[in-house]
N, C-alpha and C. Protein backbone atom coordinates (compact mmCIF):
# COMPACT_ATOMS: atom_id res chain seq x y z
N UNK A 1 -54.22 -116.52 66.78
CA UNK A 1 -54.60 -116.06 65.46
C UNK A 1 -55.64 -114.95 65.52
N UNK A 2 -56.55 -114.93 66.21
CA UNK A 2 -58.07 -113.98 66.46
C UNK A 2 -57.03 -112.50 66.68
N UNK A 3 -55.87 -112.93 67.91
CA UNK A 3 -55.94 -111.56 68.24
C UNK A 3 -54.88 -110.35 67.64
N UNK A 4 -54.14 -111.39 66.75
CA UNK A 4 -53.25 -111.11 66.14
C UNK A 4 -53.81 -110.51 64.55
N UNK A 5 -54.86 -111.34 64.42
CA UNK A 5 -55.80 -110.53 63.22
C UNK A 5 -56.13 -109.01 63.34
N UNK A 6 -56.77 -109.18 64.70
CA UNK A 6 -57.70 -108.14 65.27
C UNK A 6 -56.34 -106.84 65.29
N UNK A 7 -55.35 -107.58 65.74
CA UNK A 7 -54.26 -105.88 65.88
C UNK A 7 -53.68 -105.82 64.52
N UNK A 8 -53.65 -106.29 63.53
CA UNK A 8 -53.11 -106.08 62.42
C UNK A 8 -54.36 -105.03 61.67
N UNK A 9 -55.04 -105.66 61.89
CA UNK A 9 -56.68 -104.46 61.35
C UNK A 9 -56.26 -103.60 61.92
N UNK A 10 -56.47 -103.23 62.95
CA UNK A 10 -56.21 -102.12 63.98
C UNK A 10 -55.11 -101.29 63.31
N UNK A 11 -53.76 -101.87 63.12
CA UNK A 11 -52.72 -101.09 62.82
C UNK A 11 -52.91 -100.67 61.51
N UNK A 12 -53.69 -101.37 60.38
CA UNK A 12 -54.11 -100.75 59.18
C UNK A 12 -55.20 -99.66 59.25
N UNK A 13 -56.05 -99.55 60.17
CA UNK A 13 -57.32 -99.15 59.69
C UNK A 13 -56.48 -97.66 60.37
N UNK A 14 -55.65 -97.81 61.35
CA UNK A 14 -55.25 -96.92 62.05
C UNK A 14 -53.85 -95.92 60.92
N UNK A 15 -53.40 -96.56 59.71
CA UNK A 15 -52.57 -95.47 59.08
C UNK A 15 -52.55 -94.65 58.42
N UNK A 16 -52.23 -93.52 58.73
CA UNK A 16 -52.86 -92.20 58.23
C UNK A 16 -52.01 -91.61 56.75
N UNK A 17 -51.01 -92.51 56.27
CA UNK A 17 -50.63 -92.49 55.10
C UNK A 17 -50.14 -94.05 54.69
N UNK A 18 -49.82 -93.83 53.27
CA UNK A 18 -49.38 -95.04 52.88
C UNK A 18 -50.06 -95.91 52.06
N UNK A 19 -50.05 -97.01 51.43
CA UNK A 19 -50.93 -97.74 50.71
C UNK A 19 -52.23 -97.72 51.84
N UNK A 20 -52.07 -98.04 52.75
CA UNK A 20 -53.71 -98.32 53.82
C UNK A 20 -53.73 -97.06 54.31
N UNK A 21 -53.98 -96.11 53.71
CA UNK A 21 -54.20 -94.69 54.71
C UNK A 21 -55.64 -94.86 54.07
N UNK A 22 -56.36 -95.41 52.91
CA UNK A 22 -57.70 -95.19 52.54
C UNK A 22 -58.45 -96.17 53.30
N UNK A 23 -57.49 -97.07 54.26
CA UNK A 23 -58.58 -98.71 54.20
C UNK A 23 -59.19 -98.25 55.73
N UNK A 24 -60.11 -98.72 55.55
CA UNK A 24 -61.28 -98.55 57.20
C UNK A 24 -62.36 -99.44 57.46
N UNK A 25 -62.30 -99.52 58.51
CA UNK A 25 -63.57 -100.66 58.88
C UNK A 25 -64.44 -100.31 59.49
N UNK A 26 -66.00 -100.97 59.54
CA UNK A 26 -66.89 -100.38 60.17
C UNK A 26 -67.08 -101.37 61.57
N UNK A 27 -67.72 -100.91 62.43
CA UNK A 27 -67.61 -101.56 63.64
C UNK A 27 -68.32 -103.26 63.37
N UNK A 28 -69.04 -103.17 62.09
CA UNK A 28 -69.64 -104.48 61.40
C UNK A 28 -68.77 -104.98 60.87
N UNK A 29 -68.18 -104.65 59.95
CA UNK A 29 -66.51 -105.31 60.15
C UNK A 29 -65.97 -105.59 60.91
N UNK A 30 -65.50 -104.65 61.71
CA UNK A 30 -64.86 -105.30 63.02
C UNK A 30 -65.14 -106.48 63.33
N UNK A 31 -66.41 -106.88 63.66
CA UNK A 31 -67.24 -107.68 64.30
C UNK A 31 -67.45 -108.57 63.30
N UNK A 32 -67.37 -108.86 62.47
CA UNK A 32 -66.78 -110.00 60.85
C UNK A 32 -65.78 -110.34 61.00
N UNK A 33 -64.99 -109.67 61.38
CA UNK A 33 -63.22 -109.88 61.00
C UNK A 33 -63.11 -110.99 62.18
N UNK A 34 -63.53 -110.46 63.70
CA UNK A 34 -63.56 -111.30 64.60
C UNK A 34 -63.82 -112.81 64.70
N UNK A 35 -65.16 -112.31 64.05
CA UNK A 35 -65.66 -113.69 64.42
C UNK A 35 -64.99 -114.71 63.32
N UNK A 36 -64.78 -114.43 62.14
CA UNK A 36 -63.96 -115.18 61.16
C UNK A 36 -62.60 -115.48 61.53
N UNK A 37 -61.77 -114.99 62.46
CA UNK A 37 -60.21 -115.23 62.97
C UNK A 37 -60.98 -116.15 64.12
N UNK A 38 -61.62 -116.39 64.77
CA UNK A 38 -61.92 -117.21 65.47
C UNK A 38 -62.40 -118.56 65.23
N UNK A 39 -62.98 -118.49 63.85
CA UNK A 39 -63.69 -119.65 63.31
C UNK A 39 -62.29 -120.39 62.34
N UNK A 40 -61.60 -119.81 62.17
CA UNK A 40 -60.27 -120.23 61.16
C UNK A 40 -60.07 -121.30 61.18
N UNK A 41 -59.93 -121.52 62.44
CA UNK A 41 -59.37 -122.86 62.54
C UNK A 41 -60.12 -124.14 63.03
N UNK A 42 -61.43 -123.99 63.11
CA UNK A 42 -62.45 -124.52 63.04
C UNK A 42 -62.52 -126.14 62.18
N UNK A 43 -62.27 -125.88 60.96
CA UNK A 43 -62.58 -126.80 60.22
C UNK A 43 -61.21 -128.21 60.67
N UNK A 44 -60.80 -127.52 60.83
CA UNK A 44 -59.36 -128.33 61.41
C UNK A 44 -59.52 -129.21 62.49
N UNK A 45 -60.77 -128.82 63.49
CA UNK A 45 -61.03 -130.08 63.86
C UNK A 45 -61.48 -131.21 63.85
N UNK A 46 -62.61 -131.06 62.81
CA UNK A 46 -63.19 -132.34 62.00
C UNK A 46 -62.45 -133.08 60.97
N UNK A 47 -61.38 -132.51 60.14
CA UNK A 47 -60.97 -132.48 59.43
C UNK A 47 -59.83 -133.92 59.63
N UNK A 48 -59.97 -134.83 59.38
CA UNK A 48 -58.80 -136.01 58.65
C UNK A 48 -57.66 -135.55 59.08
N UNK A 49 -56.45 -136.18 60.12
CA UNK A 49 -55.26 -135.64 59.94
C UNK A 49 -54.23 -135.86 58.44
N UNK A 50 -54.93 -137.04 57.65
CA UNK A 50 -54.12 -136.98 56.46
C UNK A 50 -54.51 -135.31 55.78
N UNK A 51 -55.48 -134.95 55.86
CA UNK A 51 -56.21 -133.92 55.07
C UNK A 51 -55.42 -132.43 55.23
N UNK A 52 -55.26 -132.16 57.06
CA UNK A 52 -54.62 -130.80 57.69
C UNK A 52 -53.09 -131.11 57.59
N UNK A 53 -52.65 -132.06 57.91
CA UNK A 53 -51.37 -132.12 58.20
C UNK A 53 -50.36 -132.91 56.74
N UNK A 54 -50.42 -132.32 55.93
CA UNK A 54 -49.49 -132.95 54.84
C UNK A 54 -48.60 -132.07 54.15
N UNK A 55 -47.25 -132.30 53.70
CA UNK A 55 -46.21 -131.95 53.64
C UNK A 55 -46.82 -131.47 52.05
N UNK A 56 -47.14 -132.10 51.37
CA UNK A 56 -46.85 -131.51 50.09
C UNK A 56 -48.12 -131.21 49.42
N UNK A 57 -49.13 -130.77 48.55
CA UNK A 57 -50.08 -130.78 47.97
C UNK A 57 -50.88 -132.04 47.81
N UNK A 58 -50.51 -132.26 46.87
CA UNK A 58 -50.97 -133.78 46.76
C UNK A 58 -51.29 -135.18 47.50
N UNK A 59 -50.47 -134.36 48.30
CA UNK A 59 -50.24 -135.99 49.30
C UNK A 59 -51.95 -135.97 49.92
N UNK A 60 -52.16 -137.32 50.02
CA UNK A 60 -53.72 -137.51 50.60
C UNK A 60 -53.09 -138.80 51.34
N UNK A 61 -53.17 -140.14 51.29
CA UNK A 61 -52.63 -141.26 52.54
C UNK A 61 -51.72 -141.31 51.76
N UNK A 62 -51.22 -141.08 50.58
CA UNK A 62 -49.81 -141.27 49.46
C UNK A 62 -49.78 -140.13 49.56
N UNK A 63 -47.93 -139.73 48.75
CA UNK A 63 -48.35 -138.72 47.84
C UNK A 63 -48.58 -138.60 46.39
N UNK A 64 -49.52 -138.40 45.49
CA UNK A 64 -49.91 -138.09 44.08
C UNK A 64 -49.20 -137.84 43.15
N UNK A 65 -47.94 -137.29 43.93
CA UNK A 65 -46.65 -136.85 42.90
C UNK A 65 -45.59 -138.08 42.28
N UNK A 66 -46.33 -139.04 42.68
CA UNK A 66 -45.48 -140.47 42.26
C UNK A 66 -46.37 -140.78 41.36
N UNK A 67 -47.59 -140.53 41.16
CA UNK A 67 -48.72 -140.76 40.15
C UNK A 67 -48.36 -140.46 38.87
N UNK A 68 -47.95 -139.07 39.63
CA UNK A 68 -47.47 -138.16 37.93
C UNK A 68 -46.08 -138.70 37.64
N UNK A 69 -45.13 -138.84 38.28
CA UNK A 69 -43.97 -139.54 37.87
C UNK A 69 -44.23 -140.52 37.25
N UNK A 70 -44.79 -141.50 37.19
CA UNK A 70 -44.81 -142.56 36.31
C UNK A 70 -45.43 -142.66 35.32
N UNK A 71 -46.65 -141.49 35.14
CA UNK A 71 -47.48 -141.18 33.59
C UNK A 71 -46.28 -140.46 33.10
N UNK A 72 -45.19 -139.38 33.56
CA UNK A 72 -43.95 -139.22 32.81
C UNK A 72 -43.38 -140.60 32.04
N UNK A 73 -42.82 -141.20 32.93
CA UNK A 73 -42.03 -141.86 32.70
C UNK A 73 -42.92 -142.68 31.60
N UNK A 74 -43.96 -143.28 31.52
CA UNK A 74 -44.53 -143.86 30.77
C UNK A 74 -44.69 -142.66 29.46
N UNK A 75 -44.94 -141.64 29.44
CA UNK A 75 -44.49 -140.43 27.98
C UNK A 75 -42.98 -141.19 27.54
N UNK A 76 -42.31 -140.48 28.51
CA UNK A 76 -41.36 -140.75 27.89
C UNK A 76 -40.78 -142.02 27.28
N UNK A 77 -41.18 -143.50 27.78
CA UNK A 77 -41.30 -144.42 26.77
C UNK A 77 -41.75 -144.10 26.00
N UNK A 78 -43.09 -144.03 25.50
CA UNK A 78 -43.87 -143.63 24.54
C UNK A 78 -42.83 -142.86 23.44
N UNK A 79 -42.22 -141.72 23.43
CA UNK A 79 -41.48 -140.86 22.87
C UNK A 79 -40.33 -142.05 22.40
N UNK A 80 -40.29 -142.86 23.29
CA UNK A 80 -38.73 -143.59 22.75
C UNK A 80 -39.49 -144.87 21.01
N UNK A 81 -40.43 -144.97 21.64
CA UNK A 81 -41.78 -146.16 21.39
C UNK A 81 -41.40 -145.51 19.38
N UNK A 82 -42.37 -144.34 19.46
CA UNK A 82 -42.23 -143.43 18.46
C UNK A 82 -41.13 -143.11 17.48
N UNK A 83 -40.10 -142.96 18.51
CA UNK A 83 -38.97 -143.22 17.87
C UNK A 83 -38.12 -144.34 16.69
N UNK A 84 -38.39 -145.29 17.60
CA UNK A 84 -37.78 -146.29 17.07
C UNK A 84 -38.79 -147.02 15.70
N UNK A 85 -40.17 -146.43 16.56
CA UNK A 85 -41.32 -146.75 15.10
C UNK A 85 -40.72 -146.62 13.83
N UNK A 86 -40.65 -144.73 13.92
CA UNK A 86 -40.16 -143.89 13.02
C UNK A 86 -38.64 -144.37 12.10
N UNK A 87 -37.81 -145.00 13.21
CA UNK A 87 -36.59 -145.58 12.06
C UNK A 87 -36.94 -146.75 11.96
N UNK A 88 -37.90 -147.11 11.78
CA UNK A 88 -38.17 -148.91 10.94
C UNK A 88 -39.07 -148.14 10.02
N UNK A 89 -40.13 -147.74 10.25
CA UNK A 89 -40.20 -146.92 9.21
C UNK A 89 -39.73 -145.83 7.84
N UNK A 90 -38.33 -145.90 8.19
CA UNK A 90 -37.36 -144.94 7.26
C UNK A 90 -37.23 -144.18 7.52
N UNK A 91 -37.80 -143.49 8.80
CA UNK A 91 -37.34 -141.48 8.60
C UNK A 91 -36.34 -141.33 9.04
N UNK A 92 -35.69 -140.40 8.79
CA UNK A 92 -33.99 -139.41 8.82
C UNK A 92 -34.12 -139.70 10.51
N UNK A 93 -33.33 -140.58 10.86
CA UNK A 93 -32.43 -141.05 12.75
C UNK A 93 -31.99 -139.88 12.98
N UNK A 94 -32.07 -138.70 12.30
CA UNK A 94 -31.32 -137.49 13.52
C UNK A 94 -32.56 -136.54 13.88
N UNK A 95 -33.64 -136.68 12.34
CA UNK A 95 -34.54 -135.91 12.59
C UNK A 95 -35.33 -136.42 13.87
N UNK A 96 -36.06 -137.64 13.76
CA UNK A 96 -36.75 -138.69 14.68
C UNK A 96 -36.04 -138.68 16.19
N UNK A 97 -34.94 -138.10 16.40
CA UNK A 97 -34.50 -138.30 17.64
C UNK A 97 -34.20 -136.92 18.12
N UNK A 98 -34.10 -136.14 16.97
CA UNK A 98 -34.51 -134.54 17.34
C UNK A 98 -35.66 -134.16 18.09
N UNK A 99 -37.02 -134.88 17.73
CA UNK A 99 -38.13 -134.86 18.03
C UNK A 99 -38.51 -135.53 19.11
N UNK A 100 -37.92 -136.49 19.58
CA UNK A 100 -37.53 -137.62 20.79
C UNK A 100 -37.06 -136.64 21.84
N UNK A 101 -36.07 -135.66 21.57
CA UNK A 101 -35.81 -135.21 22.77
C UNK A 101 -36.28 -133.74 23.17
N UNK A 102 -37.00 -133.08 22.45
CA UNK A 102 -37.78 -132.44 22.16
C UNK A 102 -39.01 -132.66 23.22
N UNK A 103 -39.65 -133.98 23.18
CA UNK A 103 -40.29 -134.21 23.40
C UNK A 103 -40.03 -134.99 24.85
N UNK A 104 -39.49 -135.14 24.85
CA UNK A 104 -38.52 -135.57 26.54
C UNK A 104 -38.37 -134.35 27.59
N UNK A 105 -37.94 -133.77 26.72
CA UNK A 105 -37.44 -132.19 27.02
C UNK A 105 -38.69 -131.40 27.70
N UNK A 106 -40.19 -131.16 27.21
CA UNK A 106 -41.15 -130.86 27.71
C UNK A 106 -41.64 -131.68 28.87
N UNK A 107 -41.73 -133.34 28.71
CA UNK A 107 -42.06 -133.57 29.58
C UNK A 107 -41.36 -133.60 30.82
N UNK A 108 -39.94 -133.74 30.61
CA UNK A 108 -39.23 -133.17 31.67
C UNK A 108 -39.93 -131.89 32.38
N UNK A 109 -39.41 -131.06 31.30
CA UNK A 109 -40.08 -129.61 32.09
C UNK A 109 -41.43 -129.87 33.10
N UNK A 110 -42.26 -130.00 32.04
CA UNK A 110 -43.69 -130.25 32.92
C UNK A 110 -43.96 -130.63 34.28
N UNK A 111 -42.86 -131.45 34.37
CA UNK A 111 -42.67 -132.30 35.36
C UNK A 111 -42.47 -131.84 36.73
N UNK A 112 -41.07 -131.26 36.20
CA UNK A 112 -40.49 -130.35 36.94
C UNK A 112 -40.93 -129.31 38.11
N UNK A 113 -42.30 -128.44 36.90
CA UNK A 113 -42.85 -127.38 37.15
C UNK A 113 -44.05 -128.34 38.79
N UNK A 114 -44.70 -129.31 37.91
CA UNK A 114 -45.38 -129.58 38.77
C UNK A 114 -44.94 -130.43 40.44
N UNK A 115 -43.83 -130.76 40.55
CA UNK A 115 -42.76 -131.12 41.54
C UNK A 115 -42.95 -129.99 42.57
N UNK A 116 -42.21 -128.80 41.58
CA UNK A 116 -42.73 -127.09 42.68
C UNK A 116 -43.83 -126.71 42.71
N UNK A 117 -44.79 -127.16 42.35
CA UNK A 117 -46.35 -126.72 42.51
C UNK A 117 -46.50 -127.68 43.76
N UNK A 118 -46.36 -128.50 43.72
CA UNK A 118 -46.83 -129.20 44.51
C UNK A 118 -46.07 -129.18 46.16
N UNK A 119 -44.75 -128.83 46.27
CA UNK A 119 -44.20 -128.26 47.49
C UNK A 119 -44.55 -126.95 48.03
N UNK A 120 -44.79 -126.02 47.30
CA UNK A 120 -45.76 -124.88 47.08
C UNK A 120 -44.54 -124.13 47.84
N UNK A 121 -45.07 -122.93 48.48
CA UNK A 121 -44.44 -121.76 49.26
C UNK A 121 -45.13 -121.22 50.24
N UNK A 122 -45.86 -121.14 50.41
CA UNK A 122 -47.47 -120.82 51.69
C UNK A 122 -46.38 -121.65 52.65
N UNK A 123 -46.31 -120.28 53.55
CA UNK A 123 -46.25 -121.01 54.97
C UNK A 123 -47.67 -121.31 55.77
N UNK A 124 -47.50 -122.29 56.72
CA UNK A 124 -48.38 -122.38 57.94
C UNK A 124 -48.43 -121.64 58.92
C-alpha cells in the first residue's frame, strides 16, 4: 500500500496536462503522504476481527440488518393493524387499503434502499 501510494503521487504530481497537470506536492507532503500510507493499516491491528473483517456494514458479532427487518415487518403489521381499525370503524375498504399499501409500499422501499446501503460498493 505505502509504495503504491507513493507512485501514484508521483505519477500525478508528475502530469503535465490533464485534470492533475495543476496538482503538486511539496517535499512536506511527500513526507505526509508517506508516513500516512504506512500508518493505514495500523489500526487494523488492534482492532476486533468482528470490527475489520465483516461482510456487510452493519454486521458487528450479528448482522443489524435483521434488526431492521423485523421493525419492517412489525410497520408493516402495524399498517395492516390500522387497517382493519379503519373498517370497524366505517371508512370506505378501498380507500383504507389504498393507504395500507401505500404505506407497505414505502416501507418496502426503505427497506430495500437500506439492504444496499448496507452491502455498500467500496472495495477492499
Amino acid at each position: 500500500m505505502p509504495i503504491l501510494t507513493v507512485m501514484l503521487t508521483e505519477a500525478a504530481d508528475a502530469a503535465g496536462e490533464g485534470p492533475l497537470a495543476d496538482f503538486h506536492l511539496t517535499e512536506r507532503d511527500r513526507y505526509e503522504l508517506r508516513i500516512a500510507a504506512l500508518l493505514h493499516d495500523c489500526g487494523k491491528i488492534t482492532s476486533p476481527v468482528h470490527v475489520v473483517d465483516k461482510v456487510t456494514k452493519l454486521q458487528t458479532l450479528f448482522d443489524s440488518i435483521e434488526l431492521i427487518e423485523t421493525r419492517c415487518e412489525v410497520l408493516k403489521r402495524d399498517a395492516e393493524i390500522a387497517f382493519l381499525r379503519a373498517i370497524a370503524a366505517g371508512a370506505d375498504a378501498v380507500e383504507a387499503r389504498q393507504i395500507q399499501a401505500r404505506d407497505v409500499a414505502e416501507i418496502d422501499s426503505a427497506r430495500d434502499f437500506l439492504r444496499g446501503a448496507n452491502r455498500g460498493g467500496e472495495s477492499t
